[in-house]
N, C-alpha and C. Protein backbone atom coordinates (compact mmCIF):
# COMPACT_ATOMS: atom_id res chain seq x y z
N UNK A 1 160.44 169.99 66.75
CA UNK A 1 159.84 169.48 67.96
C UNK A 1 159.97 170.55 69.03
N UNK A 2 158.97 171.11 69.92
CA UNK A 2 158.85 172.02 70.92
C UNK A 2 159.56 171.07 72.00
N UNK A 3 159.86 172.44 72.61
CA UNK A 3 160.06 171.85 74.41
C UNK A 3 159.67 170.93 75.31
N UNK A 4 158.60 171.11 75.19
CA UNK A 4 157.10 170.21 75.98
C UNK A 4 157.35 168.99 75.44
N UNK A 5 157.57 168.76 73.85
CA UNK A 5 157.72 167.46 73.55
C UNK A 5 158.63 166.66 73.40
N UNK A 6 160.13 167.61 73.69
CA UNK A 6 161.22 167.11 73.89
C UNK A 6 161.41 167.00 75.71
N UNK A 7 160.98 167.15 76.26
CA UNK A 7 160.83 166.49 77.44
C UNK A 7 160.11 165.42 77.80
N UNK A 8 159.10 165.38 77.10
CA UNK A 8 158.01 164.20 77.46
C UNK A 8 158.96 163.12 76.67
N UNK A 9 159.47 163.15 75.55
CA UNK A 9 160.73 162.12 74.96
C UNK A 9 161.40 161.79 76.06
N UNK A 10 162.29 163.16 76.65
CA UNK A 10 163.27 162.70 77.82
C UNK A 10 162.82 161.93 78.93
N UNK A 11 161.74 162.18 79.29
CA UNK A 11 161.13 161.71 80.80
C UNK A 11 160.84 160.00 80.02
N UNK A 12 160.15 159.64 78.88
CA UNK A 12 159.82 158.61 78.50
C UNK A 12 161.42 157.75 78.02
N UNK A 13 162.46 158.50 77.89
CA UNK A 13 163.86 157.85 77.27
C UNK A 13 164.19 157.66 79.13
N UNK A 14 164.21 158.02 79.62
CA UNK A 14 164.81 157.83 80.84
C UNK A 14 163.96 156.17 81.20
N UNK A 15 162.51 156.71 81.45
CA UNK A 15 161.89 155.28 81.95
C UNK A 15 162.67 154.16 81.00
N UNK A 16 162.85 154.22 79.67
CA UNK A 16 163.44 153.00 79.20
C UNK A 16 164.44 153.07 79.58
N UNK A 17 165.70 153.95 79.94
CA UNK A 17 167.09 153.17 80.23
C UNK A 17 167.38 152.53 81.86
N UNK A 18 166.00 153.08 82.47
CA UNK A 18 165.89 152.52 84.19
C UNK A 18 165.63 151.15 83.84
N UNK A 19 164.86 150.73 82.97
CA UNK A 19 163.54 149.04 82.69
C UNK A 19 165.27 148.68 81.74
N UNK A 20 165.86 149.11 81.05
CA UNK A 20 166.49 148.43 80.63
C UNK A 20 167.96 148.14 81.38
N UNK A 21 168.10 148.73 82.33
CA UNK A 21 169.51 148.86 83.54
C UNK A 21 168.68 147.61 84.32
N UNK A 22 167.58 147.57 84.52
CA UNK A 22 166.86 146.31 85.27
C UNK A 22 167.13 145.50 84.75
N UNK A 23 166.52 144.75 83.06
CA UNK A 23 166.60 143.75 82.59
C UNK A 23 168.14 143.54 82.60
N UNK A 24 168.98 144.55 82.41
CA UNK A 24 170.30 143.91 82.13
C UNK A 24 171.02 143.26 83.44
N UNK A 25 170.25 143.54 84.71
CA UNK A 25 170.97 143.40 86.08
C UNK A 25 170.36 142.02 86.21
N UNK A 26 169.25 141.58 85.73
CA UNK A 26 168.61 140.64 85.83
C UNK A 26 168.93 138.82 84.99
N UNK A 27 169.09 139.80 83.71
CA UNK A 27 169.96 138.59 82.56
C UNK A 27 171.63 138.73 83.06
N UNK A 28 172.42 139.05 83.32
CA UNK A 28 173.45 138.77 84.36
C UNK A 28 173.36 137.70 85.84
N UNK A 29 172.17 137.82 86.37
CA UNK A 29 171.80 136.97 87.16
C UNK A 29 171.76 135.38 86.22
N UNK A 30 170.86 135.57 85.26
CA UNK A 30 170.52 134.38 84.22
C UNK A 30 171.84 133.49 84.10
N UNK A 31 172.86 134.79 83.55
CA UNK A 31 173.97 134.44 83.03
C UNK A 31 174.75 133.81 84.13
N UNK A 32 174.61 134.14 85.04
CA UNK A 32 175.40 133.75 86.11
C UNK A 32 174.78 132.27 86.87
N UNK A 33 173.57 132.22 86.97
CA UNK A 33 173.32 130.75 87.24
C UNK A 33 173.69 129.30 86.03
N UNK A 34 173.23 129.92 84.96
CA UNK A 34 173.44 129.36 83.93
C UNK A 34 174.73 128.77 83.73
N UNK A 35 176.04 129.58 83.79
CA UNK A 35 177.30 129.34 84.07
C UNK A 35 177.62 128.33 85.32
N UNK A 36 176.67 128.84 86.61
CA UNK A 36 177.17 127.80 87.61
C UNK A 36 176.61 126.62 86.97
N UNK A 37 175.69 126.08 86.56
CA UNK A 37 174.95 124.63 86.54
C UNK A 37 175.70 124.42 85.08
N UNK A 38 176.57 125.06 84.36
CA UNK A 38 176.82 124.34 83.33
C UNK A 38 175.74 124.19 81.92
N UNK A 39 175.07 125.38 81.38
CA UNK A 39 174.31 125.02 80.61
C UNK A 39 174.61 125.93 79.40
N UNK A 40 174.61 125.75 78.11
CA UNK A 40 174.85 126.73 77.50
C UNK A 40 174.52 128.02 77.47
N UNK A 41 175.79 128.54 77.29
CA UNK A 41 175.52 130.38 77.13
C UNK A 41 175.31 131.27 76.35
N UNK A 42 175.34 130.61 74.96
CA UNK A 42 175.61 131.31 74.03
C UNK A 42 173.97 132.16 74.08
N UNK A 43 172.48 131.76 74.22
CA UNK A 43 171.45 132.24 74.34
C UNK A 43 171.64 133.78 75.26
N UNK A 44 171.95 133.31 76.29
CA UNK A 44 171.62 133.98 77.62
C UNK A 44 172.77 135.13 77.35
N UNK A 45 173.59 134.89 77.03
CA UNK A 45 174.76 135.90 76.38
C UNK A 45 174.08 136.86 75.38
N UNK A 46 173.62 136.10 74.52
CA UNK A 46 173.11 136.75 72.94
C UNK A 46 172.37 137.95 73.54
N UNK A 47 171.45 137.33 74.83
CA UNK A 47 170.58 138.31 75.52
C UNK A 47 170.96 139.64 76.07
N UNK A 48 171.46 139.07 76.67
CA UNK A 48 172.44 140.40 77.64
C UNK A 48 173.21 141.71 76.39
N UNK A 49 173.73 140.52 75.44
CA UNK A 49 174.58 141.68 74.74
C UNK A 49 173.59 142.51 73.49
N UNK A 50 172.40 142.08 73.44
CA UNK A 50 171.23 142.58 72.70
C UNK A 50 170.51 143.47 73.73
N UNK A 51 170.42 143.43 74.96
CA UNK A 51 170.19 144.77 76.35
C UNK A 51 170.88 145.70 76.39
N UNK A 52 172.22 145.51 76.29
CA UNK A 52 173.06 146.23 76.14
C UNK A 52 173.18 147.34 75.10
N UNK A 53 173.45 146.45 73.76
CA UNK A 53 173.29 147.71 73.12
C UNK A 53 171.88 148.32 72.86
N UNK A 54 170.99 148.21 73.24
CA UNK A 54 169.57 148.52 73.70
C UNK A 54 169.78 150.11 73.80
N UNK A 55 170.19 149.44 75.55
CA UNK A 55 171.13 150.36 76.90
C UNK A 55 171.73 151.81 75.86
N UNK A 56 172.59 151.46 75.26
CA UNK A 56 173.46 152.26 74.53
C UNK A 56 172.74 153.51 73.60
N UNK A 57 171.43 152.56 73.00
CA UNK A 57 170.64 153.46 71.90
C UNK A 57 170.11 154.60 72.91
N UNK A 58 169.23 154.03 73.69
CA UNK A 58 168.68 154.69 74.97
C UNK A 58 169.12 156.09 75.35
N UNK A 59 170.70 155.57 75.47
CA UNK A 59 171.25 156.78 76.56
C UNK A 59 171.95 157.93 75.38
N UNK A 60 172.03 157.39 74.14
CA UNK A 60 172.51 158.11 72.98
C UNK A 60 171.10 159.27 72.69
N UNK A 61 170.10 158.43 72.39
CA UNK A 61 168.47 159.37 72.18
C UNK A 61 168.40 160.00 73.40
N UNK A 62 169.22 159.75 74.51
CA UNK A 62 168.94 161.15 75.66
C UNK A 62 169.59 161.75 75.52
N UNK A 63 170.98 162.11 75.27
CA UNK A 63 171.73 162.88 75.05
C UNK A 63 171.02 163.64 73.29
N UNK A 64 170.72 163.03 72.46
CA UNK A 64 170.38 163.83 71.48
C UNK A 64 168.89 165.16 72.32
N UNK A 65 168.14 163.93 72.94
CA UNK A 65 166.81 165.33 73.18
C UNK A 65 167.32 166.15 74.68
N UNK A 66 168.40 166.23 74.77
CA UNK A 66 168.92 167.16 75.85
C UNK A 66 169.72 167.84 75.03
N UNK A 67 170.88 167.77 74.06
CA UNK A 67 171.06 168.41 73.45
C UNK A 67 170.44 169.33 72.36
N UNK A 68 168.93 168.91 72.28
CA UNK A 68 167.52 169.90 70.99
C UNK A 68 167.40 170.52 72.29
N UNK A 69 166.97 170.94 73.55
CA UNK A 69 166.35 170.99 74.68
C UNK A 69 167.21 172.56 74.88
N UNK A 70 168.57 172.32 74.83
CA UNK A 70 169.66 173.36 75.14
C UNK A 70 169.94 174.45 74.36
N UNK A 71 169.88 173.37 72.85
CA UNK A 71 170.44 174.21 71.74
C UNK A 71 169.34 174.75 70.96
N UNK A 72 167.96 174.25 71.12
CA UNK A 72 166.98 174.71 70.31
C UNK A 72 166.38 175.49 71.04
């Protein structure tokens, strides 16, 4: 993979870990009303912790095309 296209990866891995730092700030909100009114969590949980490691893949595939970027 060239330069050019390991950046256009990076610039496109970034937009997903911004949309996914959103959704996760957002299902925390979920989680948090949900908890006040008393309704089950196990869903809204499942959610968050399925964003999360989302989150995780995300910021792992940026560090890989910054590390081709440096070293290649």
């Amino acid at each position: 993979m060239d330069h050019a296209q390991l950046q256009k990866q990076l610039s496109a891995t970034d937009s997903h870990i911004a949309e996914a730092k959103a959704l996760i700030a957002r299902q925390r909100a979920v989680l948090a009303r949900a908890r006040a009114v008393g309704y089950p969590l196990e869903t809204a949980q499942a959610t968050l912790d399925a964003l999360e490691s989302s989150l995780l893949m995300f910021e792992k595939h940026r560090e890989w095309a910054i590390s081709n970027m440096t070293n290649g």
